[in-house]
PDB file of N, CA and C in Angstrom:
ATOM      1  N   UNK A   1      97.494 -48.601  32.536  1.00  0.00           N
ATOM      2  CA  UNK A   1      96.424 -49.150  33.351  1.00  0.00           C
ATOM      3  C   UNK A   1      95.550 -50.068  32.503  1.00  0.00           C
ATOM      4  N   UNK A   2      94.930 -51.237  32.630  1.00  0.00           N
ATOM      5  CA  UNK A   2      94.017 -52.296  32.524  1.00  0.00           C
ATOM      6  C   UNK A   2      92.944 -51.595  32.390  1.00  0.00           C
ATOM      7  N   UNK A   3      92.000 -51.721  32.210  1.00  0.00           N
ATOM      8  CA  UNK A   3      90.750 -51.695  32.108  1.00  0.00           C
ATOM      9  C   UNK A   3      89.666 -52.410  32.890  1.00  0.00           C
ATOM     10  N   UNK A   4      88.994 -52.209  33.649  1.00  0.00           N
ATOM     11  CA  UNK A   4      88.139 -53.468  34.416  1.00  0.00           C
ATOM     12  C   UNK A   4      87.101 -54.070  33.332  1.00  0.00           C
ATOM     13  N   UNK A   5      87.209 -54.835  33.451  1.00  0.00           N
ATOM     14  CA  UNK A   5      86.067 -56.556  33.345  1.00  0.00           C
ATOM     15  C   UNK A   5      84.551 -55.717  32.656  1.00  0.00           C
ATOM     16  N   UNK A   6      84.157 -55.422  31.726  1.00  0.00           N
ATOM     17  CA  UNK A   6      82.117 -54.920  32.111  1.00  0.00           C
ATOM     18  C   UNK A   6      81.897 -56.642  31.677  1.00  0.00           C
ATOM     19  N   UNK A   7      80.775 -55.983  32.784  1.00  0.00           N
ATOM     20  CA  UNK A   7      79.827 -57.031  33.712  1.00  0.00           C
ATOM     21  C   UNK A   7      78.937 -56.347  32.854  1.00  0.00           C
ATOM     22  N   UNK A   8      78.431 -57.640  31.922  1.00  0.00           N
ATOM     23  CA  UNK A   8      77.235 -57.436  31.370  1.00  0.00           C
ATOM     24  C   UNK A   8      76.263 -57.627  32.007  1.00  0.00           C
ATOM     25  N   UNK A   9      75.709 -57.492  32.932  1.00  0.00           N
ATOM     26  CA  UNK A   9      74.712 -58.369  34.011  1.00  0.00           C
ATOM     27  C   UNK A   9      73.725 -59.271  33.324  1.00  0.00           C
ATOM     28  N   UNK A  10      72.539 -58.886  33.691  1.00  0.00           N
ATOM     29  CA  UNK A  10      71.236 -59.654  33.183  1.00  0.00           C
ATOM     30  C   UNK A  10      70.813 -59.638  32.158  1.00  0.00           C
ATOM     31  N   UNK A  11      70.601 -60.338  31.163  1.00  0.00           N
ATOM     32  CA  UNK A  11      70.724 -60.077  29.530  1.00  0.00           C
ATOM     33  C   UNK A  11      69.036 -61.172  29.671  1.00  0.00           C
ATOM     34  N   UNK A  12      68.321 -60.113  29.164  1.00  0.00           N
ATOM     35  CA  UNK A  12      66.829 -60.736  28.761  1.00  0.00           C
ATOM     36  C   UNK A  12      66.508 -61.428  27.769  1.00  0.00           C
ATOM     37  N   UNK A  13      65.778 -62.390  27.326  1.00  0.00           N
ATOM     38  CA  UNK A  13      65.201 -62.742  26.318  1.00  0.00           C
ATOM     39  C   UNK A  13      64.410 -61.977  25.583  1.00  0.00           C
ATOM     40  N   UNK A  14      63.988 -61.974  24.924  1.00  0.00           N
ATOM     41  CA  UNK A  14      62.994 -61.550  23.437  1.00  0.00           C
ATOM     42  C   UNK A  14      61.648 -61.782  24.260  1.00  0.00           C
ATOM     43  N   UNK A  15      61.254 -62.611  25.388  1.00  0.00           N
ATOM     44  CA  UNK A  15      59.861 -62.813  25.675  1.00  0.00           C
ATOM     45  C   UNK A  15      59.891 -61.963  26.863  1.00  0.00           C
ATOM     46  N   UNK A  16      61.440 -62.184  27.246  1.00  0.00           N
ATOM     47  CA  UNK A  16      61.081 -61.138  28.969  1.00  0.00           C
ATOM     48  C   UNK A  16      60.761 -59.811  28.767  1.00  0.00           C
ATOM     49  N   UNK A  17      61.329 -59.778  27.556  1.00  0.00           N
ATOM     50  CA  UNK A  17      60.992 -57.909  27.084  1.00  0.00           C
ATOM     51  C   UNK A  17      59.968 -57.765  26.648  1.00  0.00           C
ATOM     52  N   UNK A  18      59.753 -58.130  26.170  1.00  0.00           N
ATOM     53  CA  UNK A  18      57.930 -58.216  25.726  1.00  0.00           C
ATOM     54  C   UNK A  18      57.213 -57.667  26.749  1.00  0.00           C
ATOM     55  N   UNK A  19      57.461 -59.277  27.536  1.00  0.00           N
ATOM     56  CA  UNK A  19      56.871 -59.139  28.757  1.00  0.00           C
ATOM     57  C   UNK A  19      56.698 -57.679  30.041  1.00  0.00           C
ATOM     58  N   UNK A  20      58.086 -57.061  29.505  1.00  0.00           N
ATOM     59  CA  UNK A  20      58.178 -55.953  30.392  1.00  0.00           C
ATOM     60  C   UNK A  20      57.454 -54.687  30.427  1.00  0.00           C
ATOM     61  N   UNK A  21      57.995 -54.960  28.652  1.00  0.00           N
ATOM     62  CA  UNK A  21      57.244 -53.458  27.771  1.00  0.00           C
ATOM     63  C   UNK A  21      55.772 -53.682  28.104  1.00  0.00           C
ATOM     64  N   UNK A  22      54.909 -54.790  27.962  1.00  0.00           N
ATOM     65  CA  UNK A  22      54.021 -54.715  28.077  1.00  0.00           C
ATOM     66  C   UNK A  22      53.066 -54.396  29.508  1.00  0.00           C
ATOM     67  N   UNK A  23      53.717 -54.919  30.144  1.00  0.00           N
ATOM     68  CA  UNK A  23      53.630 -54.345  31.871  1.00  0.00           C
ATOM     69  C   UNK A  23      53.998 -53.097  31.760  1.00  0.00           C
ATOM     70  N   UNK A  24      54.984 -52.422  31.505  1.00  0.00           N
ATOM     71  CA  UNK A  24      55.168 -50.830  31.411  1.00  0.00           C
ATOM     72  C   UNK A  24      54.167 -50.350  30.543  1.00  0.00           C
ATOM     73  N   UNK A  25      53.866 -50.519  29.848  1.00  0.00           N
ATOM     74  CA  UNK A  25      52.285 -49.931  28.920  1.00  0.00           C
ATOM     75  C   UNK A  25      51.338 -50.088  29.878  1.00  0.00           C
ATOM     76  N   UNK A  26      50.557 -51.422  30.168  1.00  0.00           N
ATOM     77  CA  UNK A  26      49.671 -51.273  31.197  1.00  0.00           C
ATOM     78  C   UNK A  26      49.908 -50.466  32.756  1.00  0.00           C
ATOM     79  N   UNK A  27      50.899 -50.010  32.928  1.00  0.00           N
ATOM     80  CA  UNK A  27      51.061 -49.202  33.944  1.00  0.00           C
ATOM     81  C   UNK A  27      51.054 -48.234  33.645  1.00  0.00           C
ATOM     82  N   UNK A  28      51.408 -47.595  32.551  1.00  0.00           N
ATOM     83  CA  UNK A  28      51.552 -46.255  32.313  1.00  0.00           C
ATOM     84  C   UNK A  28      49.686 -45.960  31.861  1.00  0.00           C
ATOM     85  N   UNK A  29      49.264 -46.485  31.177  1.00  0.00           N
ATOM     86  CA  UNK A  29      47.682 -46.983  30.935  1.00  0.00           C
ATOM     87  C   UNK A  29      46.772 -46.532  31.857  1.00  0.00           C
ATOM     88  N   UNK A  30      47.414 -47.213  32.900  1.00  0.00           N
ATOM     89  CA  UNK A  30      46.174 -47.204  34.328  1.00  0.00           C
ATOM     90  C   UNK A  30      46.741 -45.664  34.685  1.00  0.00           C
ATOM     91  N   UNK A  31      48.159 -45.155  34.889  1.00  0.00           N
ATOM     92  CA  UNK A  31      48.255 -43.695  35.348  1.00  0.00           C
ATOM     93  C   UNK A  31      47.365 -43.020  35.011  1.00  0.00           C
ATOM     94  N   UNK A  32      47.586 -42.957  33.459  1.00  0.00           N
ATOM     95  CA  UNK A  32      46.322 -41.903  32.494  1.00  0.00           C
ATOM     96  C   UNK A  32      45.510 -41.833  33.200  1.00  0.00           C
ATOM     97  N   UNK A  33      44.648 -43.218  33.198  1.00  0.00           N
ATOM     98  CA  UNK A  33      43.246 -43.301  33.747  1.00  0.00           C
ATOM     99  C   UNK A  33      42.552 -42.771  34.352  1.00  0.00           C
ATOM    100  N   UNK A  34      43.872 -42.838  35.801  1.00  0.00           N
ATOM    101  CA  UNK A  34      43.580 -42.911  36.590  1.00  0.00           C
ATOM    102  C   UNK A  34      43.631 -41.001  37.067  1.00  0.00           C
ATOM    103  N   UNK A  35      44.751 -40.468  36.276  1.00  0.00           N
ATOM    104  CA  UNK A  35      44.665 -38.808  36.365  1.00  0.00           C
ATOM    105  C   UNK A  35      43.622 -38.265  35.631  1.00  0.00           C
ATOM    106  N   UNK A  36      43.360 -38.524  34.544  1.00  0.00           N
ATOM    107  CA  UNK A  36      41.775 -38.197  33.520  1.00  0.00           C
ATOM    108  C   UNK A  36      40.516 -38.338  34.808  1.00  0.00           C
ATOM    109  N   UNK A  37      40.827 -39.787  35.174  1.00  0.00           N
ATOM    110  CA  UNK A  37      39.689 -40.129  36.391  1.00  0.00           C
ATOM    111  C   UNK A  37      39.327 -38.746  37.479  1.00  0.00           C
ATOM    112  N   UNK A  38      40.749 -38.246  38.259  1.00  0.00           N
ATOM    113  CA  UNK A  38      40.787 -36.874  38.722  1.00  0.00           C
ATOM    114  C   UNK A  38      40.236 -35.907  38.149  1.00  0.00           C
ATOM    115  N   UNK A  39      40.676 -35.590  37.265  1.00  0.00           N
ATOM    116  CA  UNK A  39      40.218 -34.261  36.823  1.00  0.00           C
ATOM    117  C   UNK A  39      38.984 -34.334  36.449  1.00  0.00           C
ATOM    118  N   UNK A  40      38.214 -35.343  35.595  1.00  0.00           N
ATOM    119  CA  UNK A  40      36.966 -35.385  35.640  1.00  0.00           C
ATOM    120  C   UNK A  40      35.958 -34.803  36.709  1.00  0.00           C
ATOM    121  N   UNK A  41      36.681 -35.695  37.866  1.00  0.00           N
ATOM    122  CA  UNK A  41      35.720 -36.116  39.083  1.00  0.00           C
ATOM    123  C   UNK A  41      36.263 -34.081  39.316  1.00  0.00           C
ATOM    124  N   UNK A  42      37.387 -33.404  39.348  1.00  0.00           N
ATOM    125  CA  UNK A  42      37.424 -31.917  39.645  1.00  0.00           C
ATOM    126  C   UNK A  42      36.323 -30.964  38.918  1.00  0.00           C
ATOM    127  N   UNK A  43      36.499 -31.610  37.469  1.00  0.00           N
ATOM    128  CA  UNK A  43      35.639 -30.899  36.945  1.00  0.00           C
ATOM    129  C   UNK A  43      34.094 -31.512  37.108  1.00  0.00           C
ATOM    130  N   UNK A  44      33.294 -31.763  37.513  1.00  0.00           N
ATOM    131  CA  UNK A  44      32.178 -32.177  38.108  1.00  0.00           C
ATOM    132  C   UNK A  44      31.463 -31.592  39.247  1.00  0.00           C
ATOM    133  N   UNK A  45      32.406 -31.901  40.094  1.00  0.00           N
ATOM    134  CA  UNK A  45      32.651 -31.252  41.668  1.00  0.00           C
ATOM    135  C   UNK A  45      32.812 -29.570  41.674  1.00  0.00           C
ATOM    136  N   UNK A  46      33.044 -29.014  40.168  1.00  0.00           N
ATOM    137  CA  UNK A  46      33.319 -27.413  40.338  1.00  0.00           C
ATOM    138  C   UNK A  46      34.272 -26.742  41.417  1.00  0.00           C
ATOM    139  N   UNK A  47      33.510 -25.593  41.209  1.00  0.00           N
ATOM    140  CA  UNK A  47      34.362 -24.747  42.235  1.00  0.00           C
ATOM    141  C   UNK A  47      33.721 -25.026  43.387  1.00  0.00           C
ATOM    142  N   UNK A  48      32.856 -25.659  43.895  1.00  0.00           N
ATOM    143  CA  UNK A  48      32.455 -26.051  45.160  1.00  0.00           C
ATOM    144  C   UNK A  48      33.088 -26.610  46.327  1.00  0.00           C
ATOM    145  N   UNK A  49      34.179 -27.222  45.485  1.00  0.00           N
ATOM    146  CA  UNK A  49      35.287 -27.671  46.574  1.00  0.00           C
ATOM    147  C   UNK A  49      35.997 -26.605  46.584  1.00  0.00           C
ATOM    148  N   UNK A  50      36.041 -25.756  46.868  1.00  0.00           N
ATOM    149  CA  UNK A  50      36.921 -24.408  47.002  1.00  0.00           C
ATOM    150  C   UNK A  50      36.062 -23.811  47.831  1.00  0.00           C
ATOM    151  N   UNK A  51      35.137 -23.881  48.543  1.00  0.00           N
ATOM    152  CA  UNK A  51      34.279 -23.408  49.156  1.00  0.00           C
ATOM    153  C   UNK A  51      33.828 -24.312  50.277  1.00  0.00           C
ATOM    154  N   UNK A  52      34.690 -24.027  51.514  1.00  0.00           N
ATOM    155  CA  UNK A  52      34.638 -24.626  52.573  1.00  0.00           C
ATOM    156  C   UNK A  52      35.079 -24.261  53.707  1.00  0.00           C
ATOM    157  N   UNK A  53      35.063 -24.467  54.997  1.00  0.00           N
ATOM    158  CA  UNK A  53      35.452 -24.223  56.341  1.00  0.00           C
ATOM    159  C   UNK A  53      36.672 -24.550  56.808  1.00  0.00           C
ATOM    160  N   UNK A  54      37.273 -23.158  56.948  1.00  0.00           N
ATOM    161  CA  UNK A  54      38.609 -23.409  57.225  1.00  0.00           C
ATOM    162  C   UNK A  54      38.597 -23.581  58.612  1.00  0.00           C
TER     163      UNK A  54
END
């Protein structure tokens, strides 16, 4: 049997990767933030939000 063909597909430059990694950092960045942001705002808020009308 032959072997099929690899299809190297899309082969990036040196700037697109950059470019990517660096968008994946700032996204992963804002996650943090944005979960630290949560828990803050939990821990602030106390156990008071646990105390409500069902």
């Amino acid at each position: 049997m032959t072997e099929p063909a690899k299809d190297e597909g899309v082969v990036l430059t040196e700037a697109q990767k950059r470019a990517r990694r660096s968008r994946s950092i700032a996204i992963a960045l804002a996650l943090v933030a944005l979960i630290v942001l949560f828990y803050v705002m939990t821990l602030v808020k106390g156990p008071v939000v646990l105390i409500r009308p069902l």
